[in-house]
N, C-alpha and C. Protein backbone atom coordinates (compact mmCIF):
# COMPACT_ATOMS: atom_id res chain seq x y z
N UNK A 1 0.82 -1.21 0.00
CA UNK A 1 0.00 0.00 0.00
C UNK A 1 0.86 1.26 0.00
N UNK A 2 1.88 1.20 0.63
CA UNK A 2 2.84 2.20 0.48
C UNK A 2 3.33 2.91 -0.58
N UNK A 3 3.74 1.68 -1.85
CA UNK A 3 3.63 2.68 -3.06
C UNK A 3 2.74 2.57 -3.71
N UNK A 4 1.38 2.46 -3.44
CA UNK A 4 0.48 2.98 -4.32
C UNK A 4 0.09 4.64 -3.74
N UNK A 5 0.38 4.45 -2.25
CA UNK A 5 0.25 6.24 -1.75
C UNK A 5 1.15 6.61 -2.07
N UNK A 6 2.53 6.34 -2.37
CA UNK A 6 3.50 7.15 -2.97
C UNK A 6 3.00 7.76 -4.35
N UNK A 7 2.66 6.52 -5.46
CA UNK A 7 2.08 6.76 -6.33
C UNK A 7 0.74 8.23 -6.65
N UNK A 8 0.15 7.46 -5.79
CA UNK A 8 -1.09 9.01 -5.50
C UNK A 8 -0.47 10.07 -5.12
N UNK A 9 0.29 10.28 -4.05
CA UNK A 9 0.78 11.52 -3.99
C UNK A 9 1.69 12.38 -4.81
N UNK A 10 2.37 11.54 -5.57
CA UNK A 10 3.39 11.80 -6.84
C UNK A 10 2.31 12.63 -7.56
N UNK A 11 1.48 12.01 -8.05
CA UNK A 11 0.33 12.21 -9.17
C UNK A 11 -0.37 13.61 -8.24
N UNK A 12 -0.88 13.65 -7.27
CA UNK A 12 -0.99 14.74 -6.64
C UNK A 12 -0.30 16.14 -7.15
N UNK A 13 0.81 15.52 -7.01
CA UNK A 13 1.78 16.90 -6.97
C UNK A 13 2.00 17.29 -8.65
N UNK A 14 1.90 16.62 -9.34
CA UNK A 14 1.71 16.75 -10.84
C UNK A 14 0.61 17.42 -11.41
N UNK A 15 -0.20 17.51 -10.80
CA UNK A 15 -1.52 17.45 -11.17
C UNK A 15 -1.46 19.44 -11.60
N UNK A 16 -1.99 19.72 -12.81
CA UNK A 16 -2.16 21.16 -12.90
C UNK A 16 -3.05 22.13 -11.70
N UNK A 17 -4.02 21.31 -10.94
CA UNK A 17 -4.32 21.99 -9.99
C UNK A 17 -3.10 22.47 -9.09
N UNK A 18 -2.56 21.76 -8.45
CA UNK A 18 -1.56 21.50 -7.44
C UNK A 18 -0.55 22.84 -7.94
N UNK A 19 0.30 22.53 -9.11
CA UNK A 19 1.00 23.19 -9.78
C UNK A 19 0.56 24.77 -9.48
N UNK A 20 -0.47 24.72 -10.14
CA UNK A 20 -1.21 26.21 -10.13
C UNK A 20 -1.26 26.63 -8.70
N UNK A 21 -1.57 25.96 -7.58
CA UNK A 21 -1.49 26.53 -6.26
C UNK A 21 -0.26 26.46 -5.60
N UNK A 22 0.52 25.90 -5.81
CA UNK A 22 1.77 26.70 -5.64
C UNK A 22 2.86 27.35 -6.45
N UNK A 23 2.15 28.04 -7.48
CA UNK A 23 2.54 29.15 -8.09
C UNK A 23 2.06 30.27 -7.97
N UNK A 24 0.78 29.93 -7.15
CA UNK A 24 -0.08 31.16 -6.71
C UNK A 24 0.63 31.69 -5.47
N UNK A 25 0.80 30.20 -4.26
CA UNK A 25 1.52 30.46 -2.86
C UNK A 25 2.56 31.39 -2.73
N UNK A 26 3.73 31.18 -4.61
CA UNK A 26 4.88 31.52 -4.25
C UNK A 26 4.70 32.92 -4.70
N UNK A 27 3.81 33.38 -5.16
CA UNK A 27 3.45 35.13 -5.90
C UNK A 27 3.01 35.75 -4.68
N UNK A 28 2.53 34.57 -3.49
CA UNK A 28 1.50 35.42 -2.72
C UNK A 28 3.15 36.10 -1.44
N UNK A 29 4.16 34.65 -1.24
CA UNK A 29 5.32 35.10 -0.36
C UNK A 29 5.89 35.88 -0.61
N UNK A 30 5.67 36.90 -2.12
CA UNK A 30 6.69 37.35 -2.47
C UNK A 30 5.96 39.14 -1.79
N UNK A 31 5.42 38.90 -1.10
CA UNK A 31 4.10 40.40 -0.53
C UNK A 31 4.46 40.36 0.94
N UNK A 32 5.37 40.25 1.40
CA UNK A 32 5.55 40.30 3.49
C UNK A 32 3.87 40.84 3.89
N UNK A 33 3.64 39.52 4.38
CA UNK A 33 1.98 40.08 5.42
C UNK A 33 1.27 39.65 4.85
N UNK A 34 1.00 39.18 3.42
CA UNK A 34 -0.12 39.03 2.65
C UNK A 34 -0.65 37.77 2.80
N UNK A 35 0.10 36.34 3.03
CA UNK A 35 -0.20 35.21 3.19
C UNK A 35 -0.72 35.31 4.95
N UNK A 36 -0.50 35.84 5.80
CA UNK A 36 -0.93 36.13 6.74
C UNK A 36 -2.74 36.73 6.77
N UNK A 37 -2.76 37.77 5.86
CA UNK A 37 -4.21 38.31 5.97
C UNK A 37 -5.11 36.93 5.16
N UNK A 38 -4.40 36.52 4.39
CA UNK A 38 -5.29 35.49 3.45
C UNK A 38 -5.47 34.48 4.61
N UNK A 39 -4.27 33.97 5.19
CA UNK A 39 -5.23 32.90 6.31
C UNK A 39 -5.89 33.15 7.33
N UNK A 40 -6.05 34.32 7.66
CA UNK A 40 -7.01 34.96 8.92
C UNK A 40 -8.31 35.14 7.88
N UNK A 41 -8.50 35.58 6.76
CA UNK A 41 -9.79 35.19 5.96
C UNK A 41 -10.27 33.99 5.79
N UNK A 42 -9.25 33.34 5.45
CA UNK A 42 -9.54 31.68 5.39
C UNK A 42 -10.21 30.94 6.65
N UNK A 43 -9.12 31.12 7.75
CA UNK A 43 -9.89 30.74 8.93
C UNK A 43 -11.07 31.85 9.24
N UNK A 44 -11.58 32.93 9.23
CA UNK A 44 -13.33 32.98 9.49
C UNK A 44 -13.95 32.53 8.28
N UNK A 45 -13.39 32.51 7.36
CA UNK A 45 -13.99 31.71 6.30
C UNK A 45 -14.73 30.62 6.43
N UNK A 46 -14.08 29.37 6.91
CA UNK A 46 -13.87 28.39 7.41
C UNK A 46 -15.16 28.14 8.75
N UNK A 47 -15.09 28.86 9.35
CA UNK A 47 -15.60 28.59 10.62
C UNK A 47 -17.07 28.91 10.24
N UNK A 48 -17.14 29.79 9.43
CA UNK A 48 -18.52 30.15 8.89
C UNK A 48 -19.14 29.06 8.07
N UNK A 49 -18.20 28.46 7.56
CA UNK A 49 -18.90 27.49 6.86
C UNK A 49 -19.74 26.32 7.62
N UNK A 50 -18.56 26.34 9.02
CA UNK A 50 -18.87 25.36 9.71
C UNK A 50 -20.03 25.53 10.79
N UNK A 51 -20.60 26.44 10.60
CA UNK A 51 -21.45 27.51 11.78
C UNK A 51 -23.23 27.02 10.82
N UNK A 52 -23.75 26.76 11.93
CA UNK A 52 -25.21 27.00 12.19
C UNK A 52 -26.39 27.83 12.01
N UNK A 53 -25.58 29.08 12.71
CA UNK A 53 -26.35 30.02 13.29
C UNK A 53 -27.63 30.72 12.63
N UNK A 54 -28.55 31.20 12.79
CA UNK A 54 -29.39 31.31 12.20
C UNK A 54 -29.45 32.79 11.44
N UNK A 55 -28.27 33.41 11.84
CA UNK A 55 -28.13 34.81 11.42
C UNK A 55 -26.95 34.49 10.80
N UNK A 56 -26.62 33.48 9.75
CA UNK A 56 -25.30 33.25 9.09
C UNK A 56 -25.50 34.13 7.83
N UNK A 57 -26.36 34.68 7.59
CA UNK A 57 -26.70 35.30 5.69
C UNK A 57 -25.67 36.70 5.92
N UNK A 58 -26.30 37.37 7.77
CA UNK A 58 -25.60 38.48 8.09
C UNK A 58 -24.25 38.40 8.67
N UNK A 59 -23.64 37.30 9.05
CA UNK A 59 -22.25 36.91 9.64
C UNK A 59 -21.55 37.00 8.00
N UNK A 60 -22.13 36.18 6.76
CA UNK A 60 -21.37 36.16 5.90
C UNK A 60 -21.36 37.32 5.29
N UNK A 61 -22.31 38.38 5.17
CA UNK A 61 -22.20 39.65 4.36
C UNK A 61 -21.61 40.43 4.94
N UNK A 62 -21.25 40.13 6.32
CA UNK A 62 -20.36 41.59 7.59
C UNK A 62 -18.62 40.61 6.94
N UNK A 63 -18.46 39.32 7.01
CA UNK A 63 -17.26 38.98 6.32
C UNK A 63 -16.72 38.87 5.00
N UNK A 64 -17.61 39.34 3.99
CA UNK A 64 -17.33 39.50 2.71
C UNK A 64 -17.26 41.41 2.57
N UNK A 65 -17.92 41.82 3.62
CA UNK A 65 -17.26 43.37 3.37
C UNK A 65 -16.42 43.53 4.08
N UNK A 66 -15.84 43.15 5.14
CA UNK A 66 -14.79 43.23 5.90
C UNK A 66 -13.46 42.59 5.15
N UNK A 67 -13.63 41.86 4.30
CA UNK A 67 -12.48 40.66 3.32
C UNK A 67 -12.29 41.35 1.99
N UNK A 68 -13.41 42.33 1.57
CA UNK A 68 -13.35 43.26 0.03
C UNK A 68 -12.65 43.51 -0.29
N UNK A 69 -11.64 44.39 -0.08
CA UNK A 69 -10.49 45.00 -0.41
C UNK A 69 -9.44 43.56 -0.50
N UNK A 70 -8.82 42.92 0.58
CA UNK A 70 -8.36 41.78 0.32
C UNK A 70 -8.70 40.91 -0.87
N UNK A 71 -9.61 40.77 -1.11
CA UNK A 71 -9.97 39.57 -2.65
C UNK A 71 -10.04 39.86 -3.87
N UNK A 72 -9.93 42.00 -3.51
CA UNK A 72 -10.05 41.96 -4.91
C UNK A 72 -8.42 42.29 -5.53
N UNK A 73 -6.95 41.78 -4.07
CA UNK A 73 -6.27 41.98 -5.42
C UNK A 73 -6.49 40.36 -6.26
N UNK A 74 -5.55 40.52 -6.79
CA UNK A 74 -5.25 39.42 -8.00
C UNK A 74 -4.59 37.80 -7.79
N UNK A 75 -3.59 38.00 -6.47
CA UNK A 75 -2.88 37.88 -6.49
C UNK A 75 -3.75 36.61 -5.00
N UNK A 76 -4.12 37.56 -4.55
CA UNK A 76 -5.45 36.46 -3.91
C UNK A 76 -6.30 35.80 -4.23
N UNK A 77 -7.16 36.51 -5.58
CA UNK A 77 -8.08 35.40 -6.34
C UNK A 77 -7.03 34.12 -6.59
N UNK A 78 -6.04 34.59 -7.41
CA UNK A 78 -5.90 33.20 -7.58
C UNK A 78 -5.17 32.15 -6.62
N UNK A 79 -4.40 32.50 -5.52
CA UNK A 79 -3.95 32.05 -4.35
C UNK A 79 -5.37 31.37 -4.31
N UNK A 80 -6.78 32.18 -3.83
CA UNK A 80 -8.19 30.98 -3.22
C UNK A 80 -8.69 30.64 -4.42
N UNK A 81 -8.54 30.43 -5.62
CA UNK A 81 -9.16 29.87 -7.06
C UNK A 81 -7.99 28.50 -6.63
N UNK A 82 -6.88 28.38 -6.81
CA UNK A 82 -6.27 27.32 -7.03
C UNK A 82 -6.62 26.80 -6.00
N UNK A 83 -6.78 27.00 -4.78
CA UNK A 83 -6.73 26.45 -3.37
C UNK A 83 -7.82 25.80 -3.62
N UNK A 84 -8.88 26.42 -3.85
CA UNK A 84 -10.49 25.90 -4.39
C UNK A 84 -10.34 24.34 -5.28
N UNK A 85 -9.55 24.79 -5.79
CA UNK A 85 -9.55 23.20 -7.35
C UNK A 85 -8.44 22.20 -6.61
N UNK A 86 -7.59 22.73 -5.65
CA UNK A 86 -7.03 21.34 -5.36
C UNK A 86 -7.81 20.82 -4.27
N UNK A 87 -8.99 21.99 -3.24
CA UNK A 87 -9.75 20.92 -2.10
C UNK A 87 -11.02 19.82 -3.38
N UNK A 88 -10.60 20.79 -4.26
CA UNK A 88 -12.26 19.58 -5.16
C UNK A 88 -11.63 18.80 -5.93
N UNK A 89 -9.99 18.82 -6.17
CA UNK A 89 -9.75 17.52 -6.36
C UNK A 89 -9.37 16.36 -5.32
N UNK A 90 -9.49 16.89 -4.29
CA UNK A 90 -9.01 15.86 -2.96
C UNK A 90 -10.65 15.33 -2.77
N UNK A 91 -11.72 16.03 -2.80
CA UNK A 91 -13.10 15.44 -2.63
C UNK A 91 -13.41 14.57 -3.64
N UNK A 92 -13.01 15.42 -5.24
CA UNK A 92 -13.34 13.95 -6.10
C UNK A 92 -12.55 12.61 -5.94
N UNK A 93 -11.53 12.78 -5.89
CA UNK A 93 -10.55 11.09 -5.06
C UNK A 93 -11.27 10.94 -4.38
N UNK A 94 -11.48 11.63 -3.24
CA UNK A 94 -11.91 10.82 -1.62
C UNK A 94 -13.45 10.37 -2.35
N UNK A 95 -14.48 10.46 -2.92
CA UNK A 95 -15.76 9.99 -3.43
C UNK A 95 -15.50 9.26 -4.61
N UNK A 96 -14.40 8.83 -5.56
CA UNK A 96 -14.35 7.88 -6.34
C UNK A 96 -13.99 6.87 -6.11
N UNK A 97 -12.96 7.04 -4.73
CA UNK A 97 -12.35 6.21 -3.86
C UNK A 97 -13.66 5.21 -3.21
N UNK A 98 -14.94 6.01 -2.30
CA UNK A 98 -15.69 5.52 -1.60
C UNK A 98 -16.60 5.00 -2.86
N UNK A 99 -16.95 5.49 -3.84
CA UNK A 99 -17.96 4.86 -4.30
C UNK A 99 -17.55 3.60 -4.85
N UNK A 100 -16.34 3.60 -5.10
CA UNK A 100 -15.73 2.08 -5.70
C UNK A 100 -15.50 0.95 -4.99
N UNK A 101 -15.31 1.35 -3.56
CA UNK A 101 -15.29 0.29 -2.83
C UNK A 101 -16.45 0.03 -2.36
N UNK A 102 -16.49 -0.62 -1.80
CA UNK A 102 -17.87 -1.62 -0.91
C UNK A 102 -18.21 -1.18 0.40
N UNK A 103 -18.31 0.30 0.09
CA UNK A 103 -18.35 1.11 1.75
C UNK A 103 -19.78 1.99 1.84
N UNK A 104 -20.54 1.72 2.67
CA UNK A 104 -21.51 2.61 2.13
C UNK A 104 -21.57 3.82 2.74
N UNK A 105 -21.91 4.87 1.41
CA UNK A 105 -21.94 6.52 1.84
C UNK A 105 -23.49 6.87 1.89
N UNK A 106 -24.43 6.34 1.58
CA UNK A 106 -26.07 6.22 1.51
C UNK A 106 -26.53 7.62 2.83
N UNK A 107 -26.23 7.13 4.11
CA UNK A 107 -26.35 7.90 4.99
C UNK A 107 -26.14 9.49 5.19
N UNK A 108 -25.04 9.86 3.86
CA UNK A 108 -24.55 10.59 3.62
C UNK A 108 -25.47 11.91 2.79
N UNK A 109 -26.69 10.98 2.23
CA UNK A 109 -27.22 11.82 1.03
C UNK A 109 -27.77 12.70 1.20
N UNK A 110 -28.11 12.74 2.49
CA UNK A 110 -29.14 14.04 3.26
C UNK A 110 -28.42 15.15 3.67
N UNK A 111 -26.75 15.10 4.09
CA UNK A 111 -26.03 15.93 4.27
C UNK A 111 -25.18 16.80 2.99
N UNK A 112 -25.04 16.08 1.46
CA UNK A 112 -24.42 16.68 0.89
C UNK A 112 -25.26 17.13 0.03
């Protein structure tokens, strides 16, 4: 099993998503502070996603004007565009993975 995860992860790192996000990472280091503000967006990002609350429409519109100026340089879209295509290529593996084996995700259908 070892080198077939070697294998996957090789292929990982090949992959034009991958590529593209860390060519984005290395445009973003080249800004002192900037990879810093992007992961303090990321993490309330994040937490919002993971949040309940019943006033989330107004939590997310007070964090998309508070994040404005940040996203609209360039240099961030594509830093969170690539970041975006390599978490949806780790979800399509992880669900081609489950649907192929003999595992059932059924329980699942109400949540996604």
């Amino acid at each position: 099993m070892d080198k077939e995860l070697h294998a996957l992860i090789e292929a990982f790192k090949g992959s034009e998503e991958y590529i593209r996000f860390l060519k984005a990472k290395k445009k973003v280091s080249e800004f002192p502070g900037l990879q810093e503000q992007i992961d303090r967006f990321r993490s309330v990002w994040y937490r919002l996603q993971s949040n309940s609350d019943a006033d989330l429409f107004e939590k997310i519109e007070h964090v998309e004007a508070e994040y404005a100026k940040l996203r609209e340089n360039p240099y961030v879209q594509e830093f969170l565009a690539s970041e975006l295509a390599v978490c949806r290529m780790f979800q399509k593996v992880n669900w081609a993975i489950l649907k192929n084996l003999d595992f059932d995700t059924d329980f699942l259908k109400d949540n996604y």
